[in-house]
PDB file of N, CA and C in Angstrom:
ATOM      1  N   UNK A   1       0.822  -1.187   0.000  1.00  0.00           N
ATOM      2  CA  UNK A   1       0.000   0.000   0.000  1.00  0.00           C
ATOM      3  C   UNK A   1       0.870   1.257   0.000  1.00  0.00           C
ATOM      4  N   UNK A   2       2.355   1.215   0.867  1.00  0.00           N
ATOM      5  CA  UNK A   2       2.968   1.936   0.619  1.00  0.00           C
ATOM      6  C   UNK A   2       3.480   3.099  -0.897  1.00  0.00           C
ATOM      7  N   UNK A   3       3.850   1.537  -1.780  1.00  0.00           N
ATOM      8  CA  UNK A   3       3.956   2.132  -2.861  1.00  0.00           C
ATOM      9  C   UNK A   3       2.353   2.837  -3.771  1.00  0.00           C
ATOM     10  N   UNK A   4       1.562   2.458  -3.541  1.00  0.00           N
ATOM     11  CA  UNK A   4       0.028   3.115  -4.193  1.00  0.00           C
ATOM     12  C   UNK A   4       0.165   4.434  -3.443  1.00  0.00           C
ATOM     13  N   UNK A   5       0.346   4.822  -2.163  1.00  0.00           N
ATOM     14  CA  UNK A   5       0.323   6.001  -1.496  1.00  0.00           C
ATOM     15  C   UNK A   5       1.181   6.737  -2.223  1.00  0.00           C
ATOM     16  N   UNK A   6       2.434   6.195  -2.442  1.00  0.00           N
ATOM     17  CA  UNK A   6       3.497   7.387  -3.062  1.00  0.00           C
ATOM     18  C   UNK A   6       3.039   7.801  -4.797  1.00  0.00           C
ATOM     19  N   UNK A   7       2.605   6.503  -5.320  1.00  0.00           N
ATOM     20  CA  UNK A   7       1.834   6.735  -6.632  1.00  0.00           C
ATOM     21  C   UNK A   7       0.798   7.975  -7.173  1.00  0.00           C
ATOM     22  N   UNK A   8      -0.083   8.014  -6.195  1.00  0.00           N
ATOM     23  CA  UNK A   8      -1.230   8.735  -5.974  1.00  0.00           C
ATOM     24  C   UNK A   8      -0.668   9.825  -6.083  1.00  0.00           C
ATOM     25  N   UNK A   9       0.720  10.533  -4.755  1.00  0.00           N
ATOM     26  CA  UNK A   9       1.338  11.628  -4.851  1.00  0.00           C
ATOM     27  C   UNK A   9       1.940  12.180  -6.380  1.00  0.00           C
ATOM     28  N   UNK A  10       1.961  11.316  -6.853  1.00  0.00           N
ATOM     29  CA  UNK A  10       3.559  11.553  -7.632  1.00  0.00           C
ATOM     30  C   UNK A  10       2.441  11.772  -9.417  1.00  0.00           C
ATOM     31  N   UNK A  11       1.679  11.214  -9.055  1.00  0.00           N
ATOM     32  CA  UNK A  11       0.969  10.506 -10.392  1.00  0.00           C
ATOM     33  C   UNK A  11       0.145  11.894 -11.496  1.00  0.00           C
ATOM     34  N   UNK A  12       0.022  12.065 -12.124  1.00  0.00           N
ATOM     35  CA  UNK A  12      -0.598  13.156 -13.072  1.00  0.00           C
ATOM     36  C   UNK A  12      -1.310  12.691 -14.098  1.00  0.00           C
ATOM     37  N   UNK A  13      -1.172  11.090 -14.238  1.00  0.00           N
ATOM     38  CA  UNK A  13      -2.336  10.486 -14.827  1.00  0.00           C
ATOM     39  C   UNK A  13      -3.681  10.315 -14.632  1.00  0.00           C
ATOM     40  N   UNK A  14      -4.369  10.666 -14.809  1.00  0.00           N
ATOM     41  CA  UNK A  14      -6.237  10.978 -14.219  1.00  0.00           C
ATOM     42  C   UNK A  14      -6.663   9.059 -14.139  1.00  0.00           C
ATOM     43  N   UNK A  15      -6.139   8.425 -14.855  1.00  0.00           N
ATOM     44  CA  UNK A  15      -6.098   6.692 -14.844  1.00  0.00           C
ATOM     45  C   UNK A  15      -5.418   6.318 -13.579  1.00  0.00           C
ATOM     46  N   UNK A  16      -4.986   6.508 -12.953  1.00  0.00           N
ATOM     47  CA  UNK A  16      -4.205   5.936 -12.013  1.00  0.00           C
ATOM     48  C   UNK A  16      -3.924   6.702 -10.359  1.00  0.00           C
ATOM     49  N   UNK A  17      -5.298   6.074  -9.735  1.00  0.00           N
ATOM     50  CA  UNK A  17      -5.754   6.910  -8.267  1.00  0.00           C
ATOM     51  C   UNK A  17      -6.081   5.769  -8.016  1.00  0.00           C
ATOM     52  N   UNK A  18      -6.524   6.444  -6.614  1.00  0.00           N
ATOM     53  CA  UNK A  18      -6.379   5.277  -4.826  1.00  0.00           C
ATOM     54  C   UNK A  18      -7.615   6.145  -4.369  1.00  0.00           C
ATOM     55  N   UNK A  19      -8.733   5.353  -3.657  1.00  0.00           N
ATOM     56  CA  UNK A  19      -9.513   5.292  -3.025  1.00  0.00           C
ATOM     57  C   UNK A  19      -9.153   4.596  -2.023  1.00  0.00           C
ATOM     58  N   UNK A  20     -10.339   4.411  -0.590  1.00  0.00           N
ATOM     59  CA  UNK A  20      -9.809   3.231   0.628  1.00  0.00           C
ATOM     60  C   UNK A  20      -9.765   2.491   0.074  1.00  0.00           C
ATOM     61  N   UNK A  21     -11.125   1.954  -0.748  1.00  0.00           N
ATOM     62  CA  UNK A  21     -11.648   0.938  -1.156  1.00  0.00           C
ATOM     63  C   UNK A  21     -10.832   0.345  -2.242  1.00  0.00           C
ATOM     64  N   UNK A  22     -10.724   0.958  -3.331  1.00  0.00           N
ATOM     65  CA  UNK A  22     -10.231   0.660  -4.946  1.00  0.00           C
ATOM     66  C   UNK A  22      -8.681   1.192  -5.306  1.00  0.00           C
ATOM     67  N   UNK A  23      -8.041   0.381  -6.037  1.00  0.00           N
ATOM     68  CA  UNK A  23      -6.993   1.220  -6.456  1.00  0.00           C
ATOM     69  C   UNK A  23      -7.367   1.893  -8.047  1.00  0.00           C
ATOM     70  N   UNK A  24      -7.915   1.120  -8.357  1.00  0.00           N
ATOM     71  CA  UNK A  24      -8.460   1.726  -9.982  1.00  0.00           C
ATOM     72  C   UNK A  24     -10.372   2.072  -9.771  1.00  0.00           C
ATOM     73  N   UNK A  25     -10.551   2.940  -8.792  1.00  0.00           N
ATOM     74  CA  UNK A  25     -12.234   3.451  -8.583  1.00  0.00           C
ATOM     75  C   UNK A  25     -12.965   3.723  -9.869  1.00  0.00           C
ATOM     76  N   UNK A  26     -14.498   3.570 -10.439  1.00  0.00           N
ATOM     77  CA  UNK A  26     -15.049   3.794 -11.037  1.00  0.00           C
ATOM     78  C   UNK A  26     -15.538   5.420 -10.941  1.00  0.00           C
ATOM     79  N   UNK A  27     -16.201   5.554 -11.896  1.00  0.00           N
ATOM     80  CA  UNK A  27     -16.249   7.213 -11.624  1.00  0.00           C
ATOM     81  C   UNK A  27     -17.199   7.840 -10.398  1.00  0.00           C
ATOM     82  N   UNK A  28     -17.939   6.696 -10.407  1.00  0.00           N
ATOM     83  CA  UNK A  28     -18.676   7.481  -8.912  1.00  0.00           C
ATOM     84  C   UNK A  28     -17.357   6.855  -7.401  1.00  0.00           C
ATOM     85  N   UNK A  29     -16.963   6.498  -7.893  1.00  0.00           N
ATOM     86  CA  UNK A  29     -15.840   6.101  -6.476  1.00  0.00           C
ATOM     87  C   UNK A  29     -16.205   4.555  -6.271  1.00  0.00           C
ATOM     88  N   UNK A  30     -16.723   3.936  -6.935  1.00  0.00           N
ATOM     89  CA  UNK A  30     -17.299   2.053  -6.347  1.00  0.00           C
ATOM     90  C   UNK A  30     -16.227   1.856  -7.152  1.00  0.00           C
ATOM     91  N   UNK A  31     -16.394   0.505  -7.452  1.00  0.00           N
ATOM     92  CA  UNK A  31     -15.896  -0.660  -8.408  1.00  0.00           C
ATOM     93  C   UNK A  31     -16.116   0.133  -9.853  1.00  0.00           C
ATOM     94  N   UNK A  32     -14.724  -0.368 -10.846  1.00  0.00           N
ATOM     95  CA  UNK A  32     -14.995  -0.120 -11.866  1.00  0.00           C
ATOM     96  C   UNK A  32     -16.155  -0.556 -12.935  1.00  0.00           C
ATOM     97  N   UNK A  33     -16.987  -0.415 -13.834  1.00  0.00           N
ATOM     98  CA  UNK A  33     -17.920  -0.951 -14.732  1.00  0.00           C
ATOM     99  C   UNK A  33     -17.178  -1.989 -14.780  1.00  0.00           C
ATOM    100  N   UNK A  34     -18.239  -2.693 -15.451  1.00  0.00           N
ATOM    101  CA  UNK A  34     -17.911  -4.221 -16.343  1.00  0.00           C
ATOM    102  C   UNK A  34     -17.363  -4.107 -17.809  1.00  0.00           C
ATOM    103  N   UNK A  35     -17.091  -2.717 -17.915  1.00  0.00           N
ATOM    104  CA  UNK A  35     -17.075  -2.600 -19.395  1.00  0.00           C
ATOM    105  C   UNK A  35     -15.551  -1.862 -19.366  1.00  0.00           C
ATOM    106  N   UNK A  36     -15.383  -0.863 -18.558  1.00  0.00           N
ATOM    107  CA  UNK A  36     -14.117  -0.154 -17.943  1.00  0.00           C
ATOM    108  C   UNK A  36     -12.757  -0.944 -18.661  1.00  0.00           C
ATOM    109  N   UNK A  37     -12.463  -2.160 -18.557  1.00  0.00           N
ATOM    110  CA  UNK A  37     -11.398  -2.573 -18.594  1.00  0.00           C
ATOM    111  C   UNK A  37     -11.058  -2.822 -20.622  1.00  0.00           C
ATOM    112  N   UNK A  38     -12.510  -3.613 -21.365  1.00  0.00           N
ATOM    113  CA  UNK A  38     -12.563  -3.356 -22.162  1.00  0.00           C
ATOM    114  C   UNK A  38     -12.580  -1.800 -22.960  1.00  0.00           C
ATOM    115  N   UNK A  39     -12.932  -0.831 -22.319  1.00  0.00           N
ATOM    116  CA  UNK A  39     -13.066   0.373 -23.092  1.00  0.00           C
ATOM    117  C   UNK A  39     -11.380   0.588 -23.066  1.00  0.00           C
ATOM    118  N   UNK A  40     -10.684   0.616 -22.065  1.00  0.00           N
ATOM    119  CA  UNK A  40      -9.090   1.254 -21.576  1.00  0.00           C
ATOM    120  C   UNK A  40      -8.507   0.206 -23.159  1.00  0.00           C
ATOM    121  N   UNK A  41      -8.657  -0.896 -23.195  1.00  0.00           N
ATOM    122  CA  UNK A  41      -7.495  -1.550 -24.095  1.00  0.00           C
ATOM    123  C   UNK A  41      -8.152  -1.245 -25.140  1.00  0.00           C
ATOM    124  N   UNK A  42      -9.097  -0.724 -25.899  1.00  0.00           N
ATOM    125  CA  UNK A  42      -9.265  -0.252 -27.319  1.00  0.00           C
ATOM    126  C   UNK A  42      -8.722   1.085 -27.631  1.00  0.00           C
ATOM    127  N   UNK A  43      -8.681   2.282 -26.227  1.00  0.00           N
ATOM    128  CA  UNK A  43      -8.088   3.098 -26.340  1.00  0.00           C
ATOM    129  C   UNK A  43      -6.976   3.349 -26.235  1.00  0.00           C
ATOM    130  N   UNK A  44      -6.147   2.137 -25.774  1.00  0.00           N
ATOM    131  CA  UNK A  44      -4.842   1.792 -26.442  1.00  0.00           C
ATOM    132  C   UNK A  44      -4.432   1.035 -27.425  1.00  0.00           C
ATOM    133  N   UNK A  45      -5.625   0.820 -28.095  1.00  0.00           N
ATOM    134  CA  UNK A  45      -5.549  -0.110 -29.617  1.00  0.00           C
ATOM    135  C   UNK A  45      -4.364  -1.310 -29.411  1.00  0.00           C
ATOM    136  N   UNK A  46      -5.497  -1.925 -28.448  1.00  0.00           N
ATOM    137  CA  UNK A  46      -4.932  -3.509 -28.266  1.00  0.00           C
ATOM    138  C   UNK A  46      -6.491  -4.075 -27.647  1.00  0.00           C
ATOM    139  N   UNK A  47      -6.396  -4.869 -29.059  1.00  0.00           N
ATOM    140  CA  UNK A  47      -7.403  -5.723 -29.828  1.00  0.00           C
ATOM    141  C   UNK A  47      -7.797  -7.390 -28.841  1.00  0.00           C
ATOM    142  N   UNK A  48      -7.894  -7.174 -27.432  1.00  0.00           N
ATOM    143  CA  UNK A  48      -8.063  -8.492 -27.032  1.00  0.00           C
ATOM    144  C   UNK A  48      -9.060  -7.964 -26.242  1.00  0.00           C
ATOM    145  N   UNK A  49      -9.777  -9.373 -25.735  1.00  0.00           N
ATOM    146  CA  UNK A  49     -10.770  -9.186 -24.986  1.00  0.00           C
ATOM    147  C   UNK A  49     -10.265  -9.322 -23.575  1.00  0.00           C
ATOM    148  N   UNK A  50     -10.889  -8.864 -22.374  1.00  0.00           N
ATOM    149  CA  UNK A  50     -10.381  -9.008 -21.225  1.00  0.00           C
ATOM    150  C   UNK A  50     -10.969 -10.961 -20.293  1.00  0.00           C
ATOM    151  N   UNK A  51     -11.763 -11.281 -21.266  1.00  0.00           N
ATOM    152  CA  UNK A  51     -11.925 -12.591 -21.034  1.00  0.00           C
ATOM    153  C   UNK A  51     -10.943 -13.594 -21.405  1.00  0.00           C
ATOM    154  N   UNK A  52     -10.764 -13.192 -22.434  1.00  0.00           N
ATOM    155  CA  UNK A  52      -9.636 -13.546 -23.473  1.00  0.00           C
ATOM    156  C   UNK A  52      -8.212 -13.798 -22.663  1.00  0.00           C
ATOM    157  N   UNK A  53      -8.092 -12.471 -22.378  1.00  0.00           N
ATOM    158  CA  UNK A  53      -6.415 -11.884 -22.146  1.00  0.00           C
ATOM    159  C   UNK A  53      -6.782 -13.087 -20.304  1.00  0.00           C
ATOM    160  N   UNK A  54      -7.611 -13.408 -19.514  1.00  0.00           N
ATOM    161  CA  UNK A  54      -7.819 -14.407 -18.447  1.00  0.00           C
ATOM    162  C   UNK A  54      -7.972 -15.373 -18.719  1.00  0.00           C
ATOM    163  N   UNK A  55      -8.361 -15.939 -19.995  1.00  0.00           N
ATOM    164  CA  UNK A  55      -8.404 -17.313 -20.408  1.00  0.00           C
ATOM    165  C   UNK A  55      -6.962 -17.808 -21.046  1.00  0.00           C
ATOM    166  N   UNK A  56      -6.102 -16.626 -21.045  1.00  0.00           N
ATOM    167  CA  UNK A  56      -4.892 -17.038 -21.730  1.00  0.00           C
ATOM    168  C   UNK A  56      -3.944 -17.322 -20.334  1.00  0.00           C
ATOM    169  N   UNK A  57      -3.999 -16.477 -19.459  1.00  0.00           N
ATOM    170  CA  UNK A  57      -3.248 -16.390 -18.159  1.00  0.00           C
ATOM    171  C   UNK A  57      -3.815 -17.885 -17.572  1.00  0.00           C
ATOM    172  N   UNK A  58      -4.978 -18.135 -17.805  1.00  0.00           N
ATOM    173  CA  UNK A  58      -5.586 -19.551 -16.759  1.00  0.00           C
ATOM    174  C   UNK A  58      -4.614 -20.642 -17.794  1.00  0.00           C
ATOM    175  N   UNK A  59      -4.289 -20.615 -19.199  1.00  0.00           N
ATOM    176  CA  UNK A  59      -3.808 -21.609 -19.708  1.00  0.00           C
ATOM    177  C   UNK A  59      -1.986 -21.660 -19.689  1.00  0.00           C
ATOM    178  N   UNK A  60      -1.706 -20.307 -19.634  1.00  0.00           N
ATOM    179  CA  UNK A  60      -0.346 -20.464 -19.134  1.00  0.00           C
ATOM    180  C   UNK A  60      -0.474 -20.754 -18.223  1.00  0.00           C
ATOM    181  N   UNK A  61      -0.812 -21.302 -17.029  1.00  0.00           N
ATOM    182  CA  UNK A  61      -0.788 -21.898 -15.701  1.00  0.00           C
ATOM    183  C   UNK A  61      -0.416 -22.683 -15.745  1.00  0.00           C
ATOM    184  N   UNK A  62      -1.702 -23.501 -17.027  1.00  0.00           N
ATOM    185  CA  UNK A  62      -1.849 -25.023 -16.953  1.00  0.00           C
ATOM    186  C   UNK A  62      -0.416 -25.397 -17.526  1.00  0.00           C
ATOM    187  N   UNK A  63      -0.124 -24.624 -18.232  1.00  0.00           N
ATOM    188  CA  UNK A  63       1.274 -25.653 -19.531  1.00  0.00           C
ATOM    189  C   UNK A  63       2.296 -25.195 -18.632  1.00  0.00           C
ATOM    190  N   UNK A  64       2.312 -24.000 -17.819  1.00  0.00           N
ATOM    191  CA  UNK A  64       3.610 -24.180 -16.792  1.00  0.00           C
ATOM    192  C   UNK A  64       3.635 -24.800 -15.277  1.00  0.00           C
ATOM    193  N   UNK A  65       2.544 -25.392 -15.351  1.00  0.00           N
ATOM    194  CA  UNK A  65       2.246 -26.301 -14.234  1.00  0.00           C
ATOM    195  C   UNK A  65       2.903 -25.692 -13.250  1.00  0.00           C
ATOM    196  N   UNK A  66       1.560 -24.302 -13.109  1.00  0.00           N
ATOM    197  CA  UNK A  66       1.306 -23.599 -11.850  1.00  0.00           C
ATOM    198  C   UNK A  66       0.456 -23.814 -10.931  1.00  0.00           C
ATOM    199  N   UNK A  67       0.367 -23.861  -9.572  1.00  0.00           N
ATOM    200  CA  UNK A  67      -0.561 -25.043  -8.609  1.00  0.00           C
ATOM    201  C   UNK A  67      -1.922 -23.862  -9.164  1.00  0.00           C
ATOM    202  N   UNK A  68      -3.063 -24.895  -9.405  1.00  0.00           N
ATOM    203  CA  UNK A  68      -4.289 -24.886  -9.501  1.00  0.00           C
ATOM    204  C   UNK A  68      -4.776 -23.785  -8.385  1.00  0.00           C
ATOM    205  N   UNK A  69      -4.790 -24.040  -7.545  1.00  0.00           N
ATOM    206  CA  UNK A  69      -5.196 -23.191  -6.673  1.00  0.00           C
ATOM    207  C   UNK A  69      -4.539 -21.893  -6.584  1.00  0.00           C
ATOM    208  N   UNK A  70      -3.743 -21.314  -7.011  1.00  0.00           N
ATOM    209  CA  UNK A  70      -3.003 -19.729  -6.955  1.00  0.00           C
ATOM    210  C   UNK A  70      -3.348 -19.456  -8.149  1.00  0.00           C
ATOM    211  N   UNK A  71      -3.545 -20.282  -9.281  1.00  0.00           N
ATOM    212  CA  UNK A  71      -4.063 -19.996 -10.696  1.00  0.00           C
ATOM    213  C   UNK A  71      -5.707 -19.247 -10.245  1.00  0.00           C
ATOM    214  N   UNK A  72      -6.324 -20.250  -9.636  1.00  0.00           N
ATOM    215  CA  UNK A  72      -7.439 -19.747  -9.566  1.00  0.00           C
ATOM    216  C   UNK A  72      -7.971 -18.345  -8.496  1.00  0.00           C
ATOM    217  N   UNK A  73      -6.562 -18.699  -7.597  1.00  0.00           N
ATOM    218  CA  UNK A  73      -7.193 -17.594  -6.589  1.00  0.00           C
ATOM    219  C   UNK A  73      -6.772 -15.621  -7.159  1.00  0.00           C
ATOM    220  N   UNK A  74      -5.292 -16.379  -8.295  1.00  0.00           N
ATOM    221  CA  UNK A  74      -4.620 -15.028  -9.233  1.00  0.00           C
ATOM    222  C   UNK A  74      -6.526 -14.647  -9.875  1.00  0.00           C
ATOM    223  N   UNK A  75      -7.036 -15.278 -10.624  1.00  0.00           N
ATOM    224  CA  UNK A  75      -8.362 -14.452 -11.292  1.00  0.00           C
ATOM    225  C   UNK A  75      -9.406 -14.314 -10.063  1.00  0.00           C
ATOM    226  N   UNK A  76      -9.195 -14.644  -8.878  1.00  0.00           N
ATOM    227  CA  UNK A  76     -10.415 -14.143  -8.112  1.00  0.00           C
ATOM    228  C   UNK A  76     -11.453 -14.922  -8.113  1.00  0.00           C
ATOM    229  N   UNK A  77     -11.362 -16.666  -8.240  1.00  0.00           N
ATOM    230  CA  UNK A  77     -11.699 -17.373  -8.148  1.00  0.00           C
ATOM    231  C   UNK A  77     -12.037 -18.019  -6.894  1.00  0.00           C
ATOM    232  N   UNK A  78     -13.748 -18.619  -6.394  1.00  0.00           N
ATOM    233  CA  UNK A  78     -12.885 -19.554  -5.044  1.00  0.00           C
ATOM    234  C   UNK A  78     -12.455 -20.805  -5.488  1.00  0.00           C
ATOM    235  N   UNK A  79     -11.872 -21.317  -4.532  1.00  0.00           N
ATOM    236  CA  UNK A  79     -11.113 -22.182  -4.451  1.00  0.00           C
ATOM    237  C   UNK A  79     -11.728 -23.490  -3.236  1.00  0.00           C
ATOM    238  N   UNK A  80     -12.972 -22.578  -2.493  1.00  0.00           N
ATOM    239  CA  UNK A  80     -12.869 -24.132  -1.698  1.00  0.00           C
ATOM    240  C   UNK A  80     -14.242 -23.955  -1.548  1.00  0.00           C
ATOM    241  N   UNK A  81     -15.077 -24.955  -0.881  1.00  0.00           N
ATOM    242  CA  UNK A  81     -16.267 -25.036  -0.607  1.00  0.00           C
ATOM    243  C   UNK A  81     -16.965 -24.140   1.074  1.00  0.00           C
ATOM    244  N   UNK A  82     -17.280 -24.094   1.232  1.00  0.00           N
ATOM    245  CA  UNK A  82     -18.136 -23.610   2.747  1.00  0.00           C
ATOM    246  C   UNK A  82     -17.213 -24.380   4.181  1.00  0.00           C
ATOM    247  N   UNK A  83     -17.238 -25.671   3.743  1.00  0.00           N
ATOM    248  CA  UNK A  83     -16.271 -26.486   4.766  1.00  0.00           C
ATOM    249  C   UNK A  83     -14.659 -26.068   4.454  1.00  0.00           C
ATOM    250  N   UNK A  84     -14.018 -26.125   3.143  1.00  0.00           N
ATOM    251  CA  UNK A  84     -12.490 -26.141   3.594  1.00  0.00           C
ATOM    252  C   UNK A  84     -12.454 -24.527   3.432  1.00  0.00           C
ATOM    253  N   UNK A  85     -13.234 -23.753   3.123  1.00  0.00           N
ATOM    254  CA  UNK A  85     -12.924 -21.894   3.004  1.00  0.00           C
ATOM    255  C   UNK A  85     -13.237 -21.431   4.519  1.00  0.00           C
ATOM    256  N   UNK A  86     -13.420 -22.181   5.835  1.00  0.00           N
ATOM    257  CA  UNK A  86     -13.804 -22.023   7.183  1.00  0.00           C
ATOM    258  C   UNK A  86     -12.128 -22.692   7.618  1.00  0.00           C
ATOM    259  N   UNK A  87     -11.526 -22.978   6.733  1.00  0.00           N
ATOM    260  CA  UNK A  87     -10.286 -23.463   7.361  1.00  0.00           C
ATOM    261  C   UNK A  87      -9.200 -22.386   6.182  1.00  0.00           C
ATOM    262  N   UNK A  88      -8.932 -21.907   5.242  1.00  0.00           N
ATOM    263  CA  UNK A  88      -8.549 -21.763   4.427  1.00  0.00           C
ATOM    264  C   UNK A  88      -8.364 -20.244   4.928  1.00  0.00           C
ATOM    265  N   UNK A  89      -7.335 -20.002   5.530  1.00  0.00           N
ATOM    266  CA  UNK A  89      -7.842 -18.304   5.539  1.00  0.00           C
ATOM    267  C   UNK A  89      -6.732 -17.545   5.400  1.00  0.00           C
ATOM    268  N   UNK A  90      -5.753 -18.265   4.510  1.00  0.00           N
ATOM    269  CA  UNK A  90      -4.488 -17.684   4.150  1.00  0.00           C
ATOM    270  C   UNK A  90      -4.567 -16.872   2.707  1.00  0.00           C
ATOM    271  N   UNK A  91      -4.724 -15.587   2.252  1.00  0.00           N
ATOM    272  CA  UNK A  91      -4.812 -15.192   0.942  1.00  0.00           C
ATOM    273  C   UNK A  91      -3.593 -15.837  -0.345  1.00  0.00           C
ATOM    274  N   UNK A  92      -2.684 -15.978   0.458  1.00  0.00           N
ATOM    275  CA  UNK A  92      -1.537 -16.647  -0.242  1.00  0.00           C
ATOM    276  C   UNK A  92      -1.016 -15.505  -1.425  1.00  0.00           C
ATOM    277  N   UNK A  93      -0.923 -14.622  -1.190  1.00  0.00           N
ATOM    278  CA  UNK A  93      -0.604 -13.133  -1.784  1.00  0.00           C
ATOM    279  C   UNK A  93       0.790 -13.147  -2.383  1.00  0.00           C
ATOM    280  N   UNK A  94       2.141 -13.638  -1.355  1.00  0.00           N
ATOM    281  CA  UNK A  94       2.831 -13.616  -1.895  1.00  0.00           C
ATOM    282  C   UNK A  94       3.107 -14.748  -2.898  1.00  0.00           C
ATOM    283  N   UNK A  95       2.852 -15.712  -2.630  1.00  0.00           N
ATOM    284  CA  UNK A  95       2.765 -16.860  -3.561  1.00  0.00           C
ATOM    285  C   UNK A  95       2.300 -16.498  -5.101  1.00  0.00           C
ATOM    286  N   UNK A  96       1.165 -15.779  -4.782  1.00  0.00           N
ATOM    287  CA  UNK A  96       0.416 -15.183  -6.225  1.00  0.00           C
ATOM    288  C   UNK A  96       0.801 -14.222  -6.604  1.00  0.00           C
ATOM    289  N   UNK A  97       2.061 -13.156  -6.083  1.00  0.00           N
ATOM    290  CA  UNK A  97       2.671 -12.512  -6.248  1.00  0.00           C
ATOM    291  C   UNK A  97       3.899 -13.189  -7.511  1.00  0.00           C
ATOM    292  N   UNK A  98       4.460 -13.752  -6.963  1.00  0.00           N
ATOM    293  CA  UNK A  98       5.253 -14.719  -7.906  1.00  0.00           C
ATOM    294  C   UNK A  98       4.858 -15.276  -9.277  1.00  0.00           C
ATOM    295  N   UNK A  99       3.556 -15.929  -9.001  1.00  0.00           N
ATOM    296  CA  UNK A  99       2.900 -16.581 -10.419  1.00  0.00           C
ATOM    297  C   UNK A  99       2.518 -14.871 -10.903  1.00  0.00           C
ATOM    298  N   UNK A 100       2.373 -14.128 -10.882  1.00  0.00           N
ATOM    299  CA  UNK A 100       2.070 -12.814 -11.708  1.00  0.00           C
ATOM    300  C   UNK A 100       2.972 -12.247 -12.131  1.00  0.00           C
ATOM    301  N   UNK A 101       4.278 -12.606 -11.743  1.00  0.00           N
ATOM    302  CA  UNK A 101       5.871 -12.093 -12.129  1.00  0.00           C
ATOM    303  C   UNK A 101       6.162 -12.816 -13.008  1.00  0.00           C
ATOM    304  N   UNK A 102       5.296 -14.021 -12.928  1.00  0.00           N
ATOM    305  CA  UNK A 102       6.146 -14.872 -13.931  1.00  0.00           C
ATOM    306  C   UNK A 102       4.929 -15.011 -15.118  1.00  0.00           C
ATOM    307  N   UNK A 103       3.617 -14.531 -14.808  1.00  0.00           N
ATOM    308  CA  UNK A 103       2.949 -14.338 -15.680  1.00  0.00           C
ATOM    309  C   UNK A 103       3.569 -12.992 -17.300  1.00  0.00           C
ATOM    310  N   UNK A 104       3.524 -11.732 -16.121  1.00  0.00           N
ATOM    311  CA  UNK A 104       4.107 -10.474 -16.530  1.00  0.00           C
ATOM    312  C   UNK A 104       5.348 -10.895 -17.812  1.00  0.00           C
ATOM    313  N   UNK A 105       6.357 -11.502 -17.341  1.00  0.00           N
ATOM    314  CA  UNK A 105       7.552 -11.632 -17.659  1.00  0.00           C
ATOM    315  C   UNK A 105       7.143 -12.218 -18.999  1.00  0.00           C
ATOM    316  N   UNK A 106       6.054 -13.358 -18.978  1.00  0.00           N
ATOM    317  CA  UNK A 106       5.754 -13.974 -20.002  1.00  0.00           C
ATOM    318  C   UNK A 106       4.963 -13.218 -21.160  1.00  0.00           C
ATOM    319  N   UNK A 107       3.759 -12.484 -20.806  1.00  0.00           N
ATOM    320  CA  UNK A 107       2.849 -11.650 -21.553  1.00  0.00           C
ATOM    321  C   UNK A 107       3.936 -10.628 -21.757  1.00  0.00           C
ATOM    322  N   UNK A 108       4.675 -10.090 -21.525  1.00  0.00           N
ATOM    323  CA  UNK A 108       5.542  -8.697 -22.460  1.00  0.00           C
ATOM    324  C   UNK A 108       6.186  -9.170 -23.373  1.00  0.00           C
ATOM    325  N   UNK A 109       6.664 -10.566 -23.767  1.00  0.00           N
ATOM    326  CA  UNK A 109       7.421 -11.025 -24.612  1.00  0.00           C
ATOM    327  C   UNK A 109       6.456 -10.622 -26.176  1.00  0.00           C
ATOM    328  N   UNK A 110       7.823  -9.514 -26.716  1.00  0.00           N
ATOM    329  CA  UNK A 110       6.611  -9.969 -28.262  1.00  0.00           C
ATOM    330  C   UNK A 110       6.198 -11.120 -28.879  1.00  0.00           C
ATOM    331  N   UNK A 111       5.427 -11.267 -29.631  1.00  0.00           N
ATOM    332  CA  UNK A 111       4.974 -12.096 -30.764  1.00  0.00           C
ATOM    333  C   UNK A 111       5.872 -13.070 -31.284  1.00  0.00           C
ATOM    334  N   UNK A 112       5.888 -14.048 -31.467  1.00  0.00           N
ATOM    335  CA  UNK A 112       7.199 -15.227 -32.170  1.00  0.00           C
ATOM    336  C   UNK A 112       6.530 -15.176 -33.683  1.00  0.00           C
TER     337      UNK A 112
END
């Protein structure tokens, strides 16, 4: 959170603010639209869908045989039922920190 605080200061992009709640707030201050994320990548004329661009991240998982469960919990997925999510109460952040570094590292590579 540290670094979002200094962001916020420093930042002159009207895209890139901190609420309590949100780091990317919708315009009334909630959650962004459902549409928000699609509108941003056409106005950077990049042609994927945001279902798309998560169905590609869920399959690099699979072919780099990334544990199932940080795959799913990286998209905001649950992961357990009523019984093991009453035991389960570790976010596992840094773990999913890692699979997103190694996601990142992978998605910037251009085109082959």
């Amino acid at each position: 959170m540290e670094i979002l605080t200094l962001q916020k200061e420093y930042s002159t992009d009207k895209f890139v603010f901190m609420t309590d709640k949100f780091v990317f707030p919708g315009r009334n201050g909630g959650p962004l639209g459902a549409r928000a994320l699609f509108i941003l990548l056409r106005s950077l004329d990049v042609f994927v869908t945001v279902h798309g661009f998560r169905a590609s991240f869920r399959n690099w998982c699979a072919h780099t045989r990334q544990d199932r469960d940080l795959a799913e919990l990286s998209l905001g997925h649950l992961v357990a039922d009523k019984t093991e999510g009453a035991y389960w109460t570790d976010d596992m952040l840094s773990e999913r920190r890692s699979v997103m570094a190694q996601w990142a590292s992978y998605a910037a590579q251009p085109p082959s």
